[in-house]
Protein backbone atom coordinates (compact mmCIF):
# COMPACT_ATOMS: atom_id res chain seq x y z
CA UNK A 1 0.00 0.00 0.00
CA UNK A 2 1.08 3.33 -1.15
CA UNK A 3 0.91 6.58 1.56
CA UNK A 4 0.02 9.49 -0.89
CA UNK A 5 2.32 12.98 -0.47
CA UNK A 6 -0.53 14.61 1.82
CA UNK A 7 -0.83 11.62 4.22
CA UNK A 8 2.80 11.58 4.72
CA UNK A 9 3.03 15.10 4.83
CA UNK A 10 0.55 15.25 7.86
CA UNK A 11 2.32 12.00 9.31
CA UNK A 12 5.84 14.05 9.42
CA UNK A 13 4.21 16.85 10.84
CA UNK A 14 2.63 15.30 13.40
CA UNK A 15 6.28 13.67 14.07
CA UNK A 16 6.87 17.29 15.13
CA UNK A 17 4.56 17.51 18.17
CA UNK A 18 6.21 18.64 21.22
CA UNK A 19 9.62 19.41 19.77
CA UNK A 20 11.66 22.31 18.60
CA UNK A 21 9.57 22.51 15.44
CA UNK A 22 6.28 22.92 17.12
CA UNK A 23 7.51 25.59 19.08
CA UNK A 24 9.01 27.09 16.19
CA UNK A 25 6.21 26.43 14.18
CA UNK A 26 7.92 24.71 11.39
CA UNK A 27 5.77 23.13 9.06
CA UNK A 28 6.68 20.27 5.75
CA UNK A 29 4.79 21.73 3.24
CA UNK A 30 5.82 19.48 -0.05
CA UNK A 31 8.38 16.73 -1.39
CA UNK A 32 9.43 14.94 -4.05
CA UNK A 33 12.41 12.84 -5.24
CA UNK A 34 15.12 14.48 -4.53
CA UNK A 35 13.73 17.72 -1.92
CA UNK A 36 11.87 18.31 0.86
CA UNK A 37 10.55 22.15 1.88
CA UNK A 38 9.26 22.98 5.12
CA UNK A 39 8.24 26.81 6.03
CA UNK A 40 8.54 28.39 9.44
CA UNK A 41 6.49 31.95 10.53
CA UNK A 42 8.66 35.06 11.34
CA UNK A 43 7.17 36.50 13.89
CA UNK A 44 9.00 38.17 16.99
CA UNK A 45 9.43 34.70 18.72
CA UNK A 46 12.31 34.10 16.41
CA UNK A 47 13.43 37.45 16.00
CA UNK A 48 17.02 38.96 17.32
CA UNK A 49 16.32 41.93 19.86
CA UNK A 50 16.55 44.08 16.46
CA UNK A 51 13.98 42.68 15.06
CA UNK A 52 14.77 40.49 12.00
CA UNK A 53 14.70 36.49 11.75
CA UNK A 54 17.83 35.10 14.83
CA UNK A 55 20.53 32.92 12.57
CA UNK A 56 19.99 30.35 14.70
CA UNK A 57 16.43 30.10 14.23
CA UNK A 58 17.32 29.83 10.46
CA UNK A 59 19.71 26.93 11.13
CA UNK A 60 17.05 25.00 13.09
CA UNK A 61 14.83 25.17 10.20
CA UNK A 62 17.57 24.02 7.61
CA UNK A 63 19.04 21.29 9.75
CA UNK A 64 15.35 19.86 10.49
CA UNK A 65 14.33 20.30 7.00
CA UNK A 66 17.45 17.99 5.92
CA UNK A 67 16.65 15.71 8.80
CA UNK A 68 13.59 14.66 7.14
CA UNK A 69 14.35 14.72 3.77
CA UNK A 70 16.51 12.26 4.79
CA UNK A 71 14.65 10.32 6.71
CA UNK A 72 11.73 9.98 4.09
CA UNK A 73 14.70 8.06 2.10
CA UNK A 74 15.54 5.51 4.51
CA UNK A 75 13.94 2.51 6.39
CA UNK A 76 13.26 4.04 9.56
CA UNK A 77 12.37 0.71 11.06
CA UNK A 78 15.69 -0.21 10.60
CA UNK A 79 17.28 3.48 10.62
CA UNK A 80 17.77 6.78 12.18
CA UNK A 81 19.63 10.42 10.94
CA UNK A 82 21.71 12.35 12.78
CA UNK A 83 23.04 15.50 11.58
CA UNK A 84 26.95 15.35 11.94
CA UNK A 85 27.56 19.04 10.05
CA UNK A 86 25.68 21.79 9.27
CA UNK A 87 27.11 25.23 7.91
CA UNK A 88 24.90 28.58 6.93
CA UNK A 89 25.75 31.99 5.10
CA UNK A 90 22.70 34.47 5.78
CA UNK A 91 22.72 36.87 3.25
CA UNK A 92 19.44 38.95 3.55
CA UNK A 93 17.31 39.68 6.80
CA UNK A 94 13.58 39.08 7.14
CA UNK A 95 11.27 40.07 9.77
CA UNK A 96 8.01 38.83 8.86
CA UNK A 97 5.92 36.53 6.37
CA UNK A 98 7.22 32.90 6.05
CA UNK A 99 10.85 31.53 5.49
CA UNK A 100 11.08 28.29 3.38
CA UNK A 101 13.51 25.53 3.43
CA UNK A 102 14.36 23.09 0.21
CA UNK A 103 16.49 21.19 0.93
CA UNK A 104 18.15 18.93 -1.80
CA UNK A 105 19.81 16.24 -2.11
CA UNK A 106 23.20 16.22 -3.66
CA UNK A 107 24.64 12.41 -2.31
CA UNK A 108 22.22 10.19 -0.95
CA UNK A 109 24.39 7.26 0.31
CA UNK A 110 23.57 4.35 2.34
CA UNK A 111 25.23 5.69 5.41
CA UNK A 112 26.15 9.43 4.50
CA UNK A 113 23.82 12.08 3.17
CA UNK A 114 24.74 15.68 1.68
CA UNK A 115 22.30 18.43 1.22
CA UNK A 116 22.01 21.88 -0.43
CA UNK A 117 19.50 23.88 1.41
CA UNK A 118 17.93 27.51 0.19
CA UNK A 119 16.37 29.55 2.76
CA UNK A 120 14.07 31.74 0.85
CA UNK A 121 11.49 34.36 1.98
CA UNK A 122 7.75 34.61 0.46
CA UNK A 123 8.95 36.81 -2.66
CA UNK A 124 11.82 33.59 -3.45
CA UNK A 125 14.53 36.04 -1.75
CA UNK A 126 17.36 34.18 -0.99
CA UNK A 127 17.65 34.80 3.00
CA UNK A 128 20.55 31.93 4.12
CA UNK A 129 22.46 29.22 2.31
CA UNK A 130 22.94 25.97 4.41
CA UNK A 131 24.44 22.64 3.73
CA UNK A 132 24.06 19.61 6.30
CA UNK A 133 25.89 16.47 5.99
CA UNK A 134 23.61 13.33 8.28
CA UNK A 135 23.94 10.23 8.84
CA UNK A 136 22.13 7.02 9.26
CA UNK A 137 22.92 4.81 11.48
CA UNK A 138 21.36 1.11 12.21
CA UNK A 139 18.70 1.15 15.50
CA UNK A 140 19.50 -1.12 17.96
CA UNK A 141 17.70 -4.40 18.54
């Protein structure tokens, strides 16, 4: 049996309940092959005292986006992902709307995964450039 995009979709996000990405508000919004995007609200809860979108806030949203890009990849009976590197360039501020995250695949090995992830704001602005090496590793029994 085959989970269509929106039943997964809602499955992930209600992964999410009770974590950093509820209180952040992050959101998977769509998928396919090779991507995953997830939005998150700017709104003063992840604001810097000045009153644009905190870095850090930015990196959560990129390193969970990743996270479950790769995860949807993987047997996650047998599986879980780690993130063992994430690095970010923020290049524009934002300080309200929604930030998206794509994040992309470029190596999707068995035990390492590499992605390229855009941080855009709601008019495609390019806000932060992340890439996060994970890893899966095998649960044990």
């Amino acid at each position: 049996m085959q989970i269509s995009k929106e039943e997964l979709l809602k499955k992930a996000n209600e992964q999410c309940k009770n974590t950093l990405l509820e209180t952040l508000e992050i959101e998977m919004i769509d998928f396919g092959d090779d991507y995953l995007v997830a939005r998150m609200p700017v709104t003063p809860k992840v604001h810097q005292p000045d009153g644009v979108l905190h870095g850090g806030a930015t990196v959560a949203l990129a390193e969970s986006t990743g996270s479950f890009a790769a995860h949807l990849f993987i047997d996650v009976e047998k599986y879980f992902v780690r993130g063992i590197e994430i690095t970010a360039n923020h290049v524009k501020g934002v300080s309200e709307g929604f930030v998206y995250a794509k994040a992309k695949f470029l190596h999707k090995g068995r035990t390492t995964q590499l992605f390229e992830i855009k941080v855009t704001d709601d008019n495609d602005n390019l806000i932060s450039f992340c890439k996060l090496s994970t890893i899966a590793l095998p649960k044990q029994k």
